[in-house]
PDB file of N, CA and C in Angstrom:
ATOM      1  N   UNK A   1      -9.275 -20.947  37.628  1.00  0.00           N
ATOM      2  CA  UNK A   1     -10.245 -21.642  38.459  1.00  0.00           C
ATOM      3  C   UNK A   1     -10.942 -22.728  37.643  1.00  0.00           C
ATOM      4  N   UNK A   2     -11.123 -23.630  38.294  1.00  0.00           N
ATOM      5  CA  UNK A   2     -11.891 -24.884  37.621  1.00  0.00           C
ATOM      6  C   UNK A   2     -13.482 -24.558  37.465  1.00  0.00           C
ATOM      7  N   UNK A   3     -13.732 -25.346  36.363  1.00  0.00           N
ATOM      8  CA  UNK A   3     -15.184 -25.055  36.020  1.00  0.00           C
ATOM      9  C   UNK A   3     -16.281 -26.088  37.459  1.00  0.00           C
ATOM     10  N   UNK A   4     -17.471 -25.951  36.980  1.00  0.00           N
ATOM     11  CA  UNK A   4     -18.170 -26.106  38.831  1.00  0.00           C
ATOM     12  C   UNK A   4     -18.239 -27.818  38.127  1.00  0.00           C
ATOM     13  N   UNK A   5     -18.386 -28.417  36.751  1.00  0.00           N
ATOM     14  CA  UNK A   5     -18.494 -29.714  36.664  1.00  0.00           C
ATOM     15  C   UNK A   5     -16.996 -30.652  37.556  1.00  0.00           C
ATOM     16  N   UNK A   6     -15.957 -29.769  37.018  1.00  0.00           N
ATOM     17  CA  UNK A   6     -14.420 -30.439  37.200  1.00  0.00           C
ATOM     18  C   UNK A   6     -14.700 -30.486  38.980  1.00  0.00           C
ATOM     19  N   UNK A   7     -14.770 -29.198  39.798  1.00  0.00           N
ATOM     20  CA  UNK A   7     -14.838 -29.310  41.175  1.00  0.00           C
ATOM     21  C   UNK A   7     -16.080 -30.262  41.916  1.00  0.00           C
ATOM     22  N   UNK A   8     -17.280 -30.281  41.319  1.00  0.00           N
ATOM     23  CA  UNK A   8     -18.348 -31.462  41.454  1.00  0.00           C
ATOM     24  C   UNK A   8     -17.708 -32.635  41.169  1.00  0.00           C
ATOM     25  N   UNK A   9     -16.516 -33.259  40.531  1.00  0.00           N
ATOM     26  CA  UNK A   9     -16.306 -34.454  39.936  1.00  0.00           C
ATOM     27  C   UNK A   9     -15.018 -34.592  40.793  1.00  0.00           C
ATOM     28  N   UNK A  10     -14.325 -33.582  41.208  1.00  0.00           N
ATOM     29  CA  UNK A  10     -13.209 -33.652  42.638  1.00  0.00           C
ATOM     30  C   UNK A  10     -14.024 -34.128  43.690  1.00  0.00           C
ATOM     31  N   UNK A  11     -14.867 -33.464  44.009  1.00  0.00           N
ATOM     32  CA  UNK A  11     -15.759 -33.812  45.240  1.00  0.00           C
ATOM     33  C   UNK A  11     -16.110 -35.029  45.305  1.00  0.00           C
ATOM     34  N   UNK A  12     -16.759 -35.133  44.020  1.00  0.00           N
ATOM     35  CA  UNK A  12     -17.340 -37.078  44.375  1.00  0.00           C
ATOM     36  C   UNK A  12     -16.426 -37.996  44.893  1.00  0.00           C
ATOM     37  N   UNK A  13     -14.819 -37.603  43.931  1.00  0.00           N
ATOM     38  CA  UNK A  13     -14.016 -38.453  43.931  1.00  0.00           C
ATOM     39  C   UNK A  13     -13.180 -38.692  45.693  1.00  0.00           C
ATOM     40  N   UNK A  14     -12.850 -37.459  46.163  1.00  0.00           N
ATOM     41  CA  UNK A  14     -12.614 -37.112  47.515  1.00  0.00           C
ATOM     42  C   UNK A  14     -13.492 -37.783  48.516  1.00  0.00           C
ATOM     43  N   UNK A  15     -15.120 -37.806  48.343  1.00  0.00           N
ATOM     44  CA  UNK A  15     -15.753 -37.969  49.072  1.00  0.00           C
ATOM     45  C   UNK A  15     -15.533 -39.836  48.910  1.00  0.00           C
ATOM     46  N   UNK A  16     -15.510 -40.749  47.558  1.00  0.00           N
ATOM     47  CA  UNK A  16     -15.886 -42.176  47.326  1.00  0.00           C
ATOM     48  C   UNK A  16     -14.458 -42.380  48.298  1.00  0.00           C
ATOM     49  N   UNK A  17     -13.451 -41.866  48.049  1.00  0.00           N
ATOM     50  CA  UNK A  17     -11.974 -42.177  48.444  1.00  0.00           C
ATOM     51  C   UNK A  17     -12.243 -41.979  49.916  1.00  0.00           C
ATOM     52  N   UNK A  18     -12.631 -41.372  51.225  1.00  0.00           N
ATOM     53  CA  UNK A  18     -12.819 -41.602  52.223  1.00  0.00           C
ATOM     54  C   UNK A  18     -13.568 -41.831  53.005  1.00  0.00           C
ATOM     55  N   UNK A  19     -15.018 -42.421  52.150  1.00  0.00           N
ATOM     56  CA  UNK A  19     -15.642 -43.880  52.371  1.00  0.00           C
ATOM     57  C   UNK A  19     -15.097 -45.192  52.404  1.00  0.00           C
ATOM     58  N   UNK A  20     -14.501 -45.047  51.557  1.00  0.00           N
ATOM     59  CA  UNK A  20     -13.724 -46.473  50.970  1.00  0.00           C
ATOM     60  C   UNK A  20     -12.842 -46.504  52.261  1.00  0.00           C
ATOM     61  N   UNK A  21     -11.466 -45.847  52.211  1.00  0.00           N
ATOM     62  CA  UNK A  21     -11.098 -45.562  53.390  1.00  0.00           C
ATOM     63  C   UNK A  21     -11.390 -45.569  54.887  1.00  0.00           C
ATOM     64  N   UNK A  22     -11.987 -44.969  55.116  1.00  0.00           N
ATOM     65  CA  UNK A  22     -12.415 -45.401  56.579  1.00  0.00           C
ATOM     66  C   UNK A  22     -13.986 -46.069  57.075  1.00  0.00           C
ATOM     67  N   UNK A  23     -14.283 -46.250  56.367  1.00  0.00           N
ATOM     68  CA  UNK A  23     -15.783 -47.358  56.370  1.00  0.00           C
ATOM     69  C   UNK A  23     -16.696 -46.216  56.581  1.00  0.00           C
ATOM     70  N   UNK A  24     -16.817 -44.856  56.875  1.00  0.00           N
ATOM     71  CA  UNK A  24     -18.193 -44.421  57.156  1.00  0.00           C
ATOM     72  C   UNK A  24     -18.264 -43.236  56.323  1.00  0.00           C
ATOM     73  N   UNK A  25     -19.440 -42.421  56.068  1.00  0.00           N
ATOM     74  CA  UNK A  25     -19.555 -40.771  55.342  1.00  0.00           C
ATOM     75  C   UNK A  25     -18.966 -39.841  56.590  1.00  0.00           C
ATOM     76  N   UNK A  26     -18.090 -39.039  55.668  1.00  0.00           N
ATOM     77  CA  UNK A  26     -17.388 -38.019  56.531  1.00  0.00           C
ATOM     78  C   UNK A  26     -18.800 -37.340  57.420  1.00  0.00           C
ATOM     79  N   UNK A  27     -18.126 -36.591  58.016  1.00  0.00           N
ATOM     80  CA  UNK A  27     -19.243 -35.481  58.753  1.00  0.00           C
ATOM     81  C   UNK A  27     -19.005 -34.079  58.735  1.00  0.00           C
ATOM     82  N   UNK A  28     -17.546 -33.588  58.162  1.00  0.00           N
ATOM     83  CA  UNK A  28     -17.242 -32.411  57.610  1.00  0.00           C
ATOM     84  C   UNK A  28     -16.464 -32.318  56.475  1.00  0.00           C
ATOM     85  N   UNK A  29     -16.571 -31.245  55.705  1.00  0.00           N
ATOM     86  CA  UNK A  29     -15.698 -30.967  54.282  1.00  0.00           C
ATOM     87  C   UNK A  29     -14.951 -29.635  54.779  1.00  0.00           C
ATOM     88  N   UNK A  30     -13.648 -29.777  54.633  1.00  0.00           N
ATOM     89  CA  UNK A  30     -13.031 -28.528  54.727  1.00  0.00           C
ATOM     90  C   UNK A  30     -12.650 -27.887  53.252  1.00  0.00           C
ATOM     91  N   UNK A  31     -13.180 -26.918  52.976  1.00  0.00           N
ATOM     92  CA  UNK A  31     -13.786 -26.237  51.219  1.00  0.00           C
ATOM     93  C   UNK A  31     -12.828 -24.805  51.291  1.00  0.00           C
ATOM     94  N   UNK A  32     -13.014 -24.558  50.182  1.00  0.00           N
ATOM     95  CA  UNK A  32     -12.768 -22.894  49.829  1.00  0.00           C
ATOM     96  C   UNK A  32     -13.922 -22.266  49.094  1.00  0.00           C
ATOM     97  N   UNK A  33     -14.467 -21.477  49.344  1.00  0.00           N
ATOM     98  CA  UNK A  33     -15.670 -20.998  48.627  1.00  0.00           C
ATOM     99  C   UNK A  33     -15.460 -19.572  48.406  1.00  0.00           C
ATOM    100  N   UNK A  34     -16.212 -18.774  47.356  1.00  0.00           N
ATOM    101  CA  UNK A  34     -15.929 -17.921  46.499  1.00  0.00           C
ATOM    102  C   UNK A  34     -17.735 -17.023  46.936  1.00  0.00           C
ATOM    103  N   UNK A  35     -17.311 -15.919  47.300  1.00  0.00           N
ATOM    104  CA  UNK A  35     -18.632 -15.181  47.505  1.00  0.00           C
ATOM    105  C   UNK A  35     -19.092 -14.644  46.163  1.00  0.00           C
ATOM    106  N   UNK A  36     -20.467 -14.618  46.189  1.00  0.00           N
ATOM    107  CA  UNK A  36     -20.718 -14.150  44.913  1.00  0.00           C
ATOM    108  C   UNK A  36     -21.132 -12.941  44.555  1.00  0.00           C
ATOM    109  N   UNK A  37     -20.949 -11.530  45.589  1.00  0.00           N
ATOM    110  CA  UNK A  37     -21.105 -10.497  45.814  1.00  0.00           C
ATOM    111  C   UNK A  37     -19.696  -9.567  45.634  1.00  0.00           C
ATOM    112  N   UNK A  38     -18.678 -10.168  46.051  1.00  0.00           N
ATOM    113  CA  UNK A  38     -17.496  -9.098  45.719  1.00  0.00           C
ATOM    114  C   UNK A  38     -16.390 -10.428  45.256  1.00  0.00           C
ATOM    115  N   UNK A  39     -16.421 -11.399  45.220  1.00  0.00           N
ATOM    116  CA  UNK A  39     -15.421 -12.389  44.736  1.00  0.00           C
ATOM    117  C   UNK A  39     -14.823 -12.912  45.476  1.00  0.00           C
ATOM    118  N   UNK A  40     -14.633 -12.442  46.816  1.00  0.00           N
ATOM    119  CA  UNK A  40     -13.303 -12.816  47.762  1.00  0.00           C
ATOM    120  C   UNK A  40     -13.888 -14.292  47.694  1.00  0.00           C
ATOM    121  N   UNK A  41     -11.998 -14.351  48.072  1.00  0.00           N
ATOM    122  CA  UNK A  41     -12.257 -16.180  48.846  1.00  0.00           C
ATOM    123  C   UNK A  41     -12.231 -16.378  50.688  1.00  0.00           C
ATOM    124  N   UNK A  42     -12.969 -17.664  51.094  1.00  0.00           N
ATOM    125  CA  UNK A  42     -12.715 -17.693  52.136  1.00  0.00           C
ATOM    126  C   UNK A  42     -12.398 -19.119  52.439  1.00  0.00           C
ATOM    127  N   UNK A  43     -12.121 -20.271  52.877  1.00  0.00           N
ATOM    128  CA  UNK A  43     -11.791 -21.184  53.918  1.00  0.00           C
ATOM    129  C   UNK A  43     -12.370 -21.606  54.929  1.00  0.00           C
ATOM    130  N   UNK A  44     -13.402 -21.974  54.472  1.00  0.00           N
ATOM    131  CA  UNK A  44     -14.642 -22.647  55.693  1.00  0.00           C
ATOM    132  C   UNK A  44     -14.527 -24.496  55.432  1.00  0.00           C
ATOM    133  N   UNK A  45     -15.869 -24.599  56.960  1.00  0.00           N
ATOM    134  CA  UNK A  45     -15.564 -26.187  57.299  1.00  0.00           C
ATOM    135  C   UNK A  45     -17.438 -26.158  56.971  1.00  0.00           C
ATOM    136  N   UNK A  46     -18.112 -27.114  56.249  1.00  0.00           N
ATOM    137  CA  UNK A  46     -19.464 -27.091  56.326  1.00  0.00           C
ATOM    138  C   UNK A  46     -19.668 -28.583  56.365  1.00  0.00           C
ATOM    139  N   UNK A  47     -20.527 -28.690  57.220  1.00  0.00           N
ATOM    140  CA  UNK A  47     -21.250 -29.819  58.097  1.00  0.00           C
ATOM    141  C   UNK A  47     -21.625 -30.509  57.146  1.00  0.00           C
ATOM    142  N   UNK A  48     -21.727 -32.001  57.111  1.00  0.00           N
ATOM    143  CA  UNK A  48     -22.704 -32.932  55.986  1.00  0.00           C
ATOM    144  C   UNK A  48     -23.575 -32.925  57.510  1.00  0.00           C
ATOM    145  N   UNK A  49     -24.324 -32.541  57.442  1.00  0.00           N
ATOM    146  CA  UNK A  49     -25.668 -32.883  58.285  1.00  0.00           C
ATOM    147  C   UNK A  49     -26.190 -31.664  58.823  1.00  0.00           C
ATOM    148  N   UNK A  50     -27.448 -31.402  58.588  1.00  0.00           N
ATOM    149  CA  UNK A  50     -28.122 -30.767  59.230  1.00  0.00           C
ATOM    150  C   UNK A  50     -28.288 -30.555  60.536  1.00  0.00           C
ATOM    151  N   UNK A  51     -27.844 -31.765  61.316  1.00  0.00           N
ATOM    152  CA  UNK A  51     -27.893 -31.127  63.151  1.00  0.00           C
ATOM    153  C   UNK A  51     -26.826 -30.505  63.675  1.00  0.00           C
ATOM    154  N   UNK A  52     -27.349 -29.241  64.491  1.00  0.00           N
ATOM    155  CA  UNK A  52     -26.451 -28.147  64.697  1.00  0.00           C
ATOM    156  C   UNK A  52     -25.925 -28.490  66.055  1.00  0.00           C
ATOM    157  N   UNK A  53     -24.394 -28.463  66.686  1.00  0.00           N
ATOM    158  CA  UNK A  53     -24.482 -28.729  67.797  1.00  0.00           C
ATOM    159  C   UNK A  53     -23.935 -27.625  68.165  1.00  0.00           C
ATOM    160  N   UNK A  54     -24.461 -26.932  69.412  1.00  0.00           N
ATOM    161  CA  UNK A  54     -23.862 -25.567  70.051  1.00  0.00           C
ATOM    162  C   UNK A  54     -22.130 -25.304  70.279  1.00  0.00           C
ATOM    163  N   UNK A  55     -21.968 -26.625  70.345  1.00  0.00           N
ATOM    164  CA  UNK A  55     -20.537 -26.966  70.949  1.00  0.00           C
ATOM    165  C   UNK A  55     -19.751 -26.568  69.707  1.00  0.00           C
ATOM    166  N   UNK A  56     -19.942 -26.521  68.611  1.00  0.00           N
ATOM    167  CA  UNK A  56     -19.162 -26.532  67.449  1.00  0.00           C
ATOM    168  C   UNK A  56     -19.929 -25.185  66.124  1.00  0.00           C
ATOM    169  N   UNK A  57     -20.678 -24.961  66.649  1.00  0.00           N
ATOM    170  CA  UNK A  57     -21.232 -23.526  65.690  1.00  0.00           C
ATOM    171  C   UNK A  57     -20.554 -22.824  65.341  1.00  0.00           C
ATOM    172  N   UNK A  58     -19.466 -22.404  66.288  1.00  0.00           N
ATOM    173  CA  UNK A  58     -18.616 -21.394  65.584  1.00  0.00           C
ATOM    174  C   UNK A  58     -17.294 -21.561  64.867  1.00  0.00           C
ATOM    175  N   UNK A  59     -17.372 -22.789  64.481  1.00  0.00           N
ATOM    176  CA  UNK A  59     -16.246 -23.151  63.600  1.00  0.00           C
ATOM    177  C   UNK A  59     -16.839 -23.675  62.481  1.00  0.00           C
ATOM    178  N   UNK A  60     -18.210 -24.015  62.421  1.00  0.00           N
ATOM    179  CA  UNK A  60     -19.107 -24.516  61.066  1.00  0.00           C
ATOM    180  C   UNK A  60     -19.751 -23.324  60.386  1.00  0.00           C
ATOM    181  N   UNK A  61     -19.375 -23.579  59.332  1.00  0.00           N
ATOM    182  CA  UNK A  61     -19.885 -21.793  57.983  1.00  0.00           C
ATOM    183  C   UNK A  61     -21.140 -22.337  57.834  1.00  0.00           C
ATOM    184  N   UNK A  62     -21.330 -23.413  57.050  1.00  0.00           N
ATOM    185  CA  UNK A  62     -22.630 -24.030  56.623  1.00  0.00           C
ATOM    186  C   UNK A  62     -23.085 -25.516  56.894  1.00  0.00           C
ATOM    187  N   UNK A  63     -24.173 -25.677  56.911  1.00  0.00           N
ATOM    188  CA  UNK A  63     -24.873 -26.878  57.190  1.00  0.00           C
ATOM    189  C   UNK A  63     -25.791 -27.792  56.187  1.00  0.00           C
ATOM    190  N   UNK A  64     -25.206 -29.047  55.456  1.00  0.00           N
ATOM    191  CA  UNK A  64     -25.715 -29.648  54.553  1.00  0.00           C
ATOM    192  C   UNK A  64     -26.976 -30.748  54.878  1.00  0.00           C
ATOM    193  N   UNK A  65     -28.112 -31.115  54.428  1.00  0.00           N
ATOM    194  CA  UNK A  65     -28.728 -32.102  54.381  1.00  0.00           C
ATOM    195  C   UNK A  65     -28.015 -33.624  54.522  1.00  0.00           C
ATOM    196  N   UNK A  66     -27.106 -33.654  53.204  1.00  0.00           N
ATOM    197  CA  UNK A  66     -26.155 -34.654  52.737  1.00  0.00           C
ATOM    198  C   UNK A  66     -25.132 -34.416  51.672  1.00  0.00           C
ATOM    199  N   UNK A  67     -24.768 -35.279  51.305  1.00  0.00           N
ATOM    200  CA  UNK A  67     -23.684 -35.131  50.194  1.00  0.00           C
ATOM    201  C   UNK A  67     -24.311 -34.492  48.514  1.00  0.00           C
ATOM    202  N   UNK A  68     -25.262 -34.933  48.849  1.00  0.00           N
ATOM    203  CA  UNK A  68     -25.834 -34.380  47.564  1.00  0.00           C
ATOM    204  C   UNK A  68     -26.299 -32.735  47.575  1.00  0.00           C
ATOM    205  N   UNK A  69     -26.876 -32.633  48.740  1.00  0.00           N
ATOM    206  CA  UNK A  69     -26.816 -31.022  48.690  1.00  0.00           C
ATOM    207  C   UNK A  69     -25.350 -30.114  48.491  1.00  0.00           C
ATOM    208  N   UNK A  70     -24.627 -31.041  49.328  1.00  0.00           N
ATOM    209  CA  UNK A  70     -23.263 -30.450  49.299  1.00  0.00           C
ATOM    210  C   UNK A  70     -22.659 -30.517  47.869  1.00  0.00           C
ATOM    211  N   UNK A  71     -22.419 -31.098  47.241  1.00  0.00           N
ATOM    212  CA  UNK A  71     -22.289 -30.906  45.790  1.00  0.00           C
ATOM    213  C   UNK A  71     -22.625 -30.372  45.438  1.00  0.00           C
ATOM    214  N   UNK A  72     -24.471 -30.032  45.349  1.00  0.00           N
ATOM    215  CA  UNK A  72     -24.763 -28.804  44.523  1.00  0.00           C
ATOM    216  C   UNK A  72     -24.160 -27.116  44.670  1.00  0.00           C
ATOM    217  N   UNK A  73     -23.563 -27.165  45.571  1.00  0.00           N
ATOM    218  CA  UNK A  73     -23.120 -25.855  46.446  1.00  0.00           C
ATOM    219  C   UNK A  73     -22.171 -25.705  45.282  1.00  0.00           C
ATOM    220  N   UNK A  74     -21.676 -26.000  43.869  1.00  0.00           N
ATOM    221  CA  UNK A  74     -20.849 -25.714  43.096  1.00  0.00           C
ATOM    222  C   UNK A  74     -21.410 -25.271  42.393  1.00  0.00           C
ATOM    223  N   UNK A  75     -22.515 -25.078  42.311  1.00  0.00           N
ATOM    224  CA  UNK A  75     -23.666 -24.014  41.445  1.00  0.00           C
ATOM    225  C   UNK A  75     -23.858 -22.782  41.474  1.00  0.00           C
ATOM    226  N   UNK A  76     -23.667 -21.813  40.827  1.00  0.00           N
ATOM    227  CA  UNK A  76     -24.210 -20.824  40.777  1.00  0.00           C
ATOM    228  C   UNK A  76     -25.188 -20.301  41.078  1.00  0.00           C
ATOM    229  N   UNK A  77     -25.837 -19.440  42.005  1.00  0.00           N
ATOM    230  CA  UNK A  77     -27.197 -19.448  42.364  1.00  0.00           C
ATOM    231  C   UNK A  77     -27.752 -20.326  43.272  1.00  0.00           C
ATOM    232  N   UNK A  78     -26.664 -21.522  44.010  1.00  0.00           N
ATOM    233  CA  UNK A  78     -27.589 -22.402  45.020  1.00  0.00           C
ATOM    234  C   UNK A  78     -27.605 -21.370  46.509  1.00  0.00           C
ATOM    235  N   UNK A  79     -26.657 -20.672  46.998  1.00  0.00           N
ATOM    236  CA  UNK A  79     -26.720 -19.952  47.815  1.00  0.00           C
ATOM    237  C   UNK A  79     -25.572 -18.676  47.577  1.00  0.00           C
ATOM    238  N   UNK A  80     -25.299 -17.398  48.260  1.00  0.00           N
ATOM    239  CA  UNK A  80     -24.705 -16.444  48.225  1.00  0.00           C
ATOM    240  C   UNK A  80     -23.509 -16.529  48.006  1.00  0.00           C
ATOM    241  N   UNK A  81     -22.577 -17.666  48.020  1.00  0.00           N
ATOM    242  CA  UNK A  81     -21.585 -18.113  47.480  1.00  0.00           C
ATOM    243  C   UNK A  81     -21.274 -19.425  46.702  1.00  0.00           C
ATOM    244  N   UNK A  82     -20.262 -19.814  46.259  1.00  0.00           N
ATOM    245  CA  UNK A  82     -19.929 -20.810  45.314  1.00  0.00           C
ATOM    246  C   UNK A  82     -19.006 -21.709  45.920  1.00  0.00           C
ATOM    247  N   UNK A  83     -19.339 -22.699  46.280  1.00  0.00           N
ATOM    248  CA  UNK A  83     -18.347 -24.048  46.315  1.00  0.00           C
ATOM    249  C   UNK A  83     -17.041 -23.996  45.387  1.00  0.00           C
ATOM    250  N   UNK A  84     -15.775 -23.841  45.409  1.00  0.00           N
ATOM    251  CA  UNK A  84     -14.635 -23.969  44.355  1.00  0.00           C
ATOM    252  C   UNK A  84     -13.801 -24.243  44.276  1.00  0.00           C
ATOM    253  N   UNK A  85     -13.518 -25.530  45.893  1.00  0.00           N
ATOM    254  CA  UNK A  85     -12.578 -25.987  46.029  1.00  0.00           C
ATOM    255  C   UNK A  85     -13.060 -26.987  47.201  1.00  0.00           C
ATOM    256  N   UNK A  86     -12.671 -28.317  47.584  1.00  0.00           N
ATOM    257  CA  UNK A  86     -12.969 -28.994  48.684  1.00  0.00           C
ATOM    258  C   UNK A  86     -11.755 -30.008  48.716  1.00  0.00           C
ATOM    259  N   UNK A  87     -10.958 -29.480  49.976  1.00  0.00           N
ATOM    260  CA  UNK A  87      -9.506 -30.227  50.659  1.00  0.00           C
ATOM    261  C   UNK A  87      -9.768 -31.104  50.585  1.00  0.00           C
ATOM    262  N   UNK A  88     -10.632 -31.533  51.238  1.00  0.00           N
ATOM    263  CA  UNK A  88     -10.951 -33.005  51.665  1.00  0.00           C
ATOM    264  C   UNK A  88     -11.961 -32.952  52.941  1.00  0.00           C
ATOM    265  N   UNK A  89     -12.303 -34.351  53.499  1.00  0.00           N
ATOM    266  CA  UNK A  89     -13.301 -34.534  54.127  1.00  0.00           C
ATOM    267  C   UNK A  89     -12.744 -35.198  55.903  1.00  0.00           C
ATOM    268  N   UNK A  90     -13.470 -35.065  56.850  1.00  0.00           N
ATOM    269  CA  UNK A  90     -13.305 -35.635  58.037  1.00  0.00           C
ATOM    270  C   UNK A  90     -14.290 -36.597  58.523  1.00  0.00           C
TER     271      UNK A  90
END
């Protein structure tokens, strides 16, 4: 597994590459994240934005401020699991 700097420095790069790309900030990251209670992995989609829409709740794990919160999610200790992988962005 990559250390949380190497996956923070994927992320940026993923995220500048489909700005550049399609002129606007994504609005979802499809990630792999690592619980920090028994280890498993899971395969979630978490929102860059804080507004929740009913229509789509149950396919969104988590909900970011912005890109910068979302990055920190490769931290240890930012919430109950760990950021440790991000596909790419929509």
């Amino acid at each position: 597994m990559k250390d949380s700097y190497s996956v923070e420095q994927d992320i940026r790069e993923k995220y500048r590459t489909f700005v550049r790309k399609q002129g606007r900030k994504p609005r979802y990251a499809h990630c792999r994240i690592k619980w920090n209670d028994d280890a498993t992995e899971e395969e979630v989609i978490i929102k860059l934005s804080a507004h929740a829409d009913p229509g789509e709740d149950d396919s969104i794990f988590f909900y970011c401020n912005n890109f910068s919160e979302f990055s920190r999610l490769t931290k240890t200790g930012m919430e109950d699991f760990i950021l440790i992988r991000c596909f790419g962005f929509e």
